[in-house]
Every structure is written in C-alpha cells, then in structure tokens.
Protein backbone atom coordinates (compact mmCIF):
# COMPACT_ATOMS: atom_id res chain seq x y z
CA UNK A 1 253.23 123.55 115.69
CA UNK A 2 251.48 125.71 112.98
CA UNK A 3 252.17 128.95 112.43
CA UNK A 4 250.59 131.24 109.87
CA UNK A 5 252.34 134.51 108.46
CA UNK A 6 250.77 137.42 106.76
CA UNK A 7 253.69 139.71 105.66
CA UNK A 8 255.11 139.96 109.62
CA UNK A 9 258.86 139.35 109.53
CA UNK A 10 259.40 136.67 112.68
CA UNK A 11 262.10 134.81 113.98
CA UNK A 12 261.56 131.60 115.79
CA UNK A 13 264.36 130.01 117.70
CA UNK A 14 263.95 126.55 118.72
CA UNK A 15 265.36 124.80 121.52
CA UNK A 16 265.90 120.86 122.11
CA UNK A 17 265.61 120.99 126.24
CA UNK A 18 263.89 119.78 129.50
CA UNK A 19 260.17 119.66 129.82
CA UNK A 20 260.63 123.38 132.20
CA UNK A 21 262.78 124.46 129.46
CA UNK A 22 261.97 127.15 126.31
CA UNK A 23 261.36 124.73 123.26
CA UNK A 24 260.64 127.41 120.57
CA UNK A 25 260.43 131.48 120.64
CA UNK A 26 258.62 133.56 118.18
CA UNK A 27 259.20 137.06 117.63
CA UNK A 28 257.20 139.52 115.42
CA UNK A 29 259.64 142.11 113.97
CA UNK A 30 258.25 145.82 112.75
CA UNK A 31 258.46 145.92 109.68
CA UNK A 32 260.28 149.57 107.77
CA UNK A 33 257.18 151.70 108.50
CA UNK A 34 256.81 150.73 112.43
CA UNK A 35 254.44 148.24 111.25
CA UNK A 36 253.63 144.34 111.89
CA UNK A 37 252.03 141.79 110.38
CA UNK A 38 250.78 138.46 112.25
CA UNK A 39 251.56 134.74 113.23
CA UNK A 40 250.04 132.22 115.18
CA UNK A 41 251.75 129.78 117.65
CA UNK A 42 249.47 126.54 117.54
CA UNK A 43 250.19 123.24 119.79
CA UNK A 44 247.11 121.85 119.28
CA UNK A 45 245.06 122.71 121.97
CA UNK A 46 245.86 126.92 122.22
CA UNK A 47 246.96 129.19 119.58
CA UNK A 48 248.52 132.65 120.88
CA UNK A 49 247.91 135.47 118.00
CA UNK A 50 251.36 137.62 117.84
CA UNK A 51 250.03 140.90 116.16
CA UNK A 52 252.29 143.41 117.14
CA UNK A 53 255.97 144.50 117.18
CA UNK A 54 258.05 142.49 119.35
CA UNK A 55 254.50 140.63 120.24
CA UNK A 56 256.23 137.17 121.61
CA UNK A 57 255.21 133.61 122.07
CA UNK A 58 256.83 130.45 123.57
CA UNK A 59 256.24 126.94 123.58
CA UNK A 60 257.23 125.68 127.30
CA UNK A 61 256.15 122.26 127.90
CA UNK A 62 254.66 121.54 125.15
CA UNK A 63 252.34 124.72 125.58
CA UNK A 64 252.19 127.51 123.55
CA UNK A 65 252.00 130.70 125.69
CA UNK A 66 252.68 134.69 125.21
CA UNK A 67 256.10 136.05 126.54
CA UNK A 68 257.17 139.26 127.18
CA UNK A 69 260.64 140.71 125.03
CA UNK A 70 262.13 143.82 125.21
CA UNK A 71 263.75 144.71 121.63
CA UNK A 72 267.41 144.23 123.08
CA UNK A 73 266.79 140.85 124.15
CA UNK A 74 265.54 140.03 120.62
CA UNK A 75 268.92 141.48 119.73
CA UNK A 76 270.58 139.59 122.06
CA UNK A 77 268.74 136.45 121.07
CA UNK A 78 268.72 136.58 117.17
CA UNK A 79 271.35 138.92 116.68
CA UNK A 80 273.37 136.66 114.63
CA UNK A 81 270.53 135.63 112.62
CA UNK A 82 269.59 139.39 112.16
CA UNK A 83 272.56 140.36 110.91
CA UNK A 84 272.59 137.57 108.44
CA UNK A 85 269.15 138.75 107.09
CA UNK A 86 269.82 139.74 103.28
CA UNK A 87 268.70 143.31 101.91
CA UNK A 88 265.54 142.92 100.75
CA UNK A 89 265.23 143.66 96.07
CA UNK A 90 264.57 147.14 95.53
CA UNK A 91 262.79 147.98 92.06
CA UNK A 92 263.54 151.93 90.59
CA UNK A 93 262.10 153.32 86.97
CA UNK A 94 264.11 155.54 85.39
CA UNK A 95 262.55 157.76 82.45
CA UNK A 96 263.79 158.99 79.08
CA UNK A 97 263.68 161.85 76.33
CA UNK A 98 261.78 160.73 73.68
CA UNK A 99 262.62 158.63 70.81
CA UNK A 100 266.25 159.05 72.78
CA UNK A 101 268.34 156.35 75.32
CA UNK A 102 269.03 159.40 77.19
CA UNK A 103 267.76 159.96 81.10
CA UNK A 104 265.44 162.88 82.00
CA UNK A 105 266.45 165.19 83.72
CA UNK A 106 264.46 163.73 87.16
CA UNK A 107 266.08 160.29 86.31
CA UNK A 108 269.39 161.16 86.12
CA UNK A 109 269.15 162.55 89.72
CA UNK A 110 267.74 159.48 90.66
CA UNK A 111 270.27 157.04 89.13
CA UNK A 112 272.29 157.65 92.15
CA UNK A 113 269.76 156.26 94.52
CA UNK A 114 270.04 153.23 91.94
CA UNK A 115 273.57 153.35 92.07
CA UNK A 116 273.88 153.71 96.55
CA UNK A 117 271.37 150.94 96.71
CA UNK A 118 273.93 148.69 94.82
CA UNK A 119 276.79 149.49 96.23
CA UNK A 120 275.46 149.14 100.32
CA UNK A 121 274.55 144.97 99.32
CA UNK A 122 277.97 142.80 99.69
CA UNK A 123 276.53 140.52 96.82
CA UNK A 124 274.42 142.18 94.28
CA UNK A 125 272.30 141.29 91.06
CA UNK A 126 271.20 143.95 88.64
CA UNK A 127 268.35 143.13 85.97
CA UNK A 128 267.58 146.48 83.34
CA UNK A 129 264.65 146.07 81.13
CA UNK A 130 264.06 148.87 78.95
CA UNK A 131 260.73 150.39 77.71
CA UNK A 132 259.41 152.87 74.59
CA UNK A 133 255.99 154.48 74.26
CA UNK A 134 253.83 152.61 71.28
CA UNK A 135 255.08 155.56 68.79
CA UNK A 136 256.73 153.77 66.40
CA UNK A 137 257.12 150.12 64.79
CA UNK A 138 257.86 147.26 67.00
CA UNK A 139 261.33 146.62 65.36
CA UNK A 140 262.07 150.55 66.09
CA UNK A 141 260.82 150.09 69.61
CA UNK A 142 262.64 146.67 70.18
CA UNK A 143 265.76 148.11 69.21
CA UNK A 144 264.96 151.42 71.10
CA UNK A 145 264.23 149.39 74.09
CA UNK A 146 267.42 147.46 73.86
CA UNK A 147 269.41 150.95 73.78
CA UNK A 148 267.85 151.95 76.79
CA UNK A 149 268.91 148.82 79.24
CA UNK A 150 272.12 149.00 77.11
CA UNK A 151 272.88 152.65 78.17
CA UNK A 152 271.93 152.31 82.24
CA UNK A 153 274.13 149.20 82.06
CA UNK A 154 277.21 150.71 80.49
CA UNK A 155 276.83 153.81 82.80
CA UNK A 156 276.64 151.29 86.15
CA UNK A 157 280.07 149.44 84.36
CA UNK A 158 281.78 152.84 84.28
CA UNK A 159 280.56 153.38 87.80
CA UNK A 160 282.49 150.35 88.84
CA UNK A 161 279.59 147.78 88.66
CA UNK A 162 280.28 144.02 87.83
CA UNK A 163 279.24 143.19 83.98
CA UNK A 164 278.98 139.67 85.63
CA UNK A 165 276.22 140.92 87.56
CA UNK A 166 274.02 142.84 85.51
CA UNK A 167 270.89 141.34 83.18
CA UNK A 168 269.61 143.11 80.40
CA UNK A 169 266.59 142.67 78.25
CA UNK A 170 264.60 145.03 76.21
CA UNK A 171 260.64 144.60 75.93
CA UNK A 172 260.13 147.44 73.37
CA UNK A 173 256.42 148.76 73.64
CA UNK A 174 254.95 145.89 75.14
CA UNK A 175 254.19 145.69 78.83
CA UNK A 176 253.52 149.70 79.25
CA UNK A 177 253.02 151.22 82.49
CA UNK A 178 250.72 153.29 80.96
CA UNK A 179 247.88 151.37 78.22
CA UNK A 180 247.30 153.42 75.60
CA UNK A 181 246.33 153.25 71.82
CA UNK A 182 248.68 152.52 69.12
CA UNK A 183 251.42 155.47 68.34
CA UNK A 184 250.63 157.34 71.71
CA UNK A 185 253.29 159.50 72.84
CA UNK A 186 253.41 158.51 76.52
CA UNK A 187 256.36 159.68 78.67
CA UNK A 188 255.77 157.23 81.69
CA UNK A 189 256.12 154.39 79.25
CA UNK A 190 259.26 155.91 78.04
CA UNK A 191 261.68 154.11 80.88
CA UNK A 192 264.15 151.18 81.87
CA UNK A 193 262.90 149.13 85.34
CA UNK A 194 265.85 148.29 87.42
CA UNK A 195 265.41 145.09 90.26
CA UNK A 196 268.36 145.11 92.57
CA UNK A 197 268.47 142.02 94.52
C-alpha cells in the first residue's frame, strides 16, 4: 500500500480481518484554516486520491476504494488517537528597545500569547535565541544577544516556567531578519525568537 502525503494530516487505521472485512481506513483531516492537503491509497492496481476534508478511503479485499465518513464517526473511530495528537511548536519574535534587553512596548503585550501557549501543552520545551541589529562590535552584540534570551527566560521562571525546560542561546548580529550593512540600526533585527514545542 503506498500512500503519498503533501501537508494533509490523515489517520489510517488498520485492521487484521476477513477477506469482506475493512483492512485499512484513511482519513484526511482539515487542517487549522478549513483546509486539506492530499494522500493516495495505492494496492497496486487502483489508487483513490483523498483531497478533501474528511475525503475517505478503504482497503476491503485487498481493494482500495473511496468511503464515505461523517466527521463524528472519524471521532468515534480515531478519537483516542486524536486526542493523543501533540500540540503542534509554535515560533513568536519578540522585539526590543535599542541597545536595551528590554521588550517594546508591542512585545510585551505579546509575551502573554508566549506565555498561554506554554502553559495549555502538558509537556513543554522552550528554546530563546536572542538577536541585536549590526550596530555595534560582535563581542557587544554577543553579549547583548545573550541578555536578551537571558531576560525572556528569567521573566518565564518568575512566571512559574520550568528552568529545566527552557534553552537559551544568543546569536548576536548574525542571522538578521532583516540584511543590512554593517552598523545599521534595524529594529526588526532587534528581537529574541521563541520555539515552543
């Protein structure tokens, strides 16, 4: 049986069972937006495209076939594996004041997004890279960097976060968001990347 994906989230349940029997159901899921990617169900002599949410396909005898599903009986089906399904790594930027560690303004509204997304996952891992514009040497913008990640992660520790689980790392003015020349003032570059997974 091949199947091919292309971003779709599907389930496939397989079944060990009599010839008449359901050996294997696939499911294309919507993704966030309402939207679905694709898979294929191949035996080897027909291939059924699944292209749309809750698009379905069985293999029943060996042969691979469309079949209709209502969303509840994919619930009712793969609701165990559903709710097992981990929250998927969520990646936010946070800017700063110049030649500072502290949060704009806009970012320190937005922390709290950082901080809800954390707290809704039952197991969490936090990585906080910091950032600086290229004004500056690299030692200055190293260390600069460094403060950054240092300052988001002691502000998630007072906000009850696990030291175990955060990662920091500083990457001073390499890797902007923004290229620019040497000693460019450039606020977007200015920021600390956090990946909650």
């Amino acid at each position: 049986m091949n199947r091919q994906s292309f971003g779709a989230a599907a389930l496939a349940l397989l079944l060990v069972a009599g010839c008449a029997e359901r050996q294997a159901l696939f499911v294309v899921l919507p993704g966030a937006d309402g939207s679905a990617g694709a898979i294929t169900v191949d035996d080897g002599k027909s291939k059924v495209l699944l292209d749309q949410p809750y698009a379905a396909g069985e293999v029943r005898d060996g042969n691979a076939r469309a079949a209709p599903v209502k969303p509840e009986e994919v619930q009712q089906v793969f609701g165990t594996a559903l709710a097992a399904e981990p929250i998927l790594p969520v990646r936010f930027q946070l800017y700063f004041v110049q030649n500072t560690d502290r949060m704009t303004t806009e970012a320190e509204q937005q922390y709290r997004a950082v901080l809800d997304d954390i707290k809704r996952r039952p197991v969490y891992q936090v990585e906080v890279i910091g950032f600086t514009d290229s004004v500056g040497t690299q030692e200055q913008n190293q260390r600069l960097s460094l403060q950054r990640a240092a300052a988001i992660r002691d502000r998630l520790l007072a906000d009850g976060i696990a030291a175990a689980a955060i990662a920091t790392a500083g990457r001073g003015k390499l890797d902007p968001a923004v290229k620019t020349a040497d000693q460019v003032d450039e606020p977007r570059n200015r920021r600390v990347m956090i990946t909650v997974r």
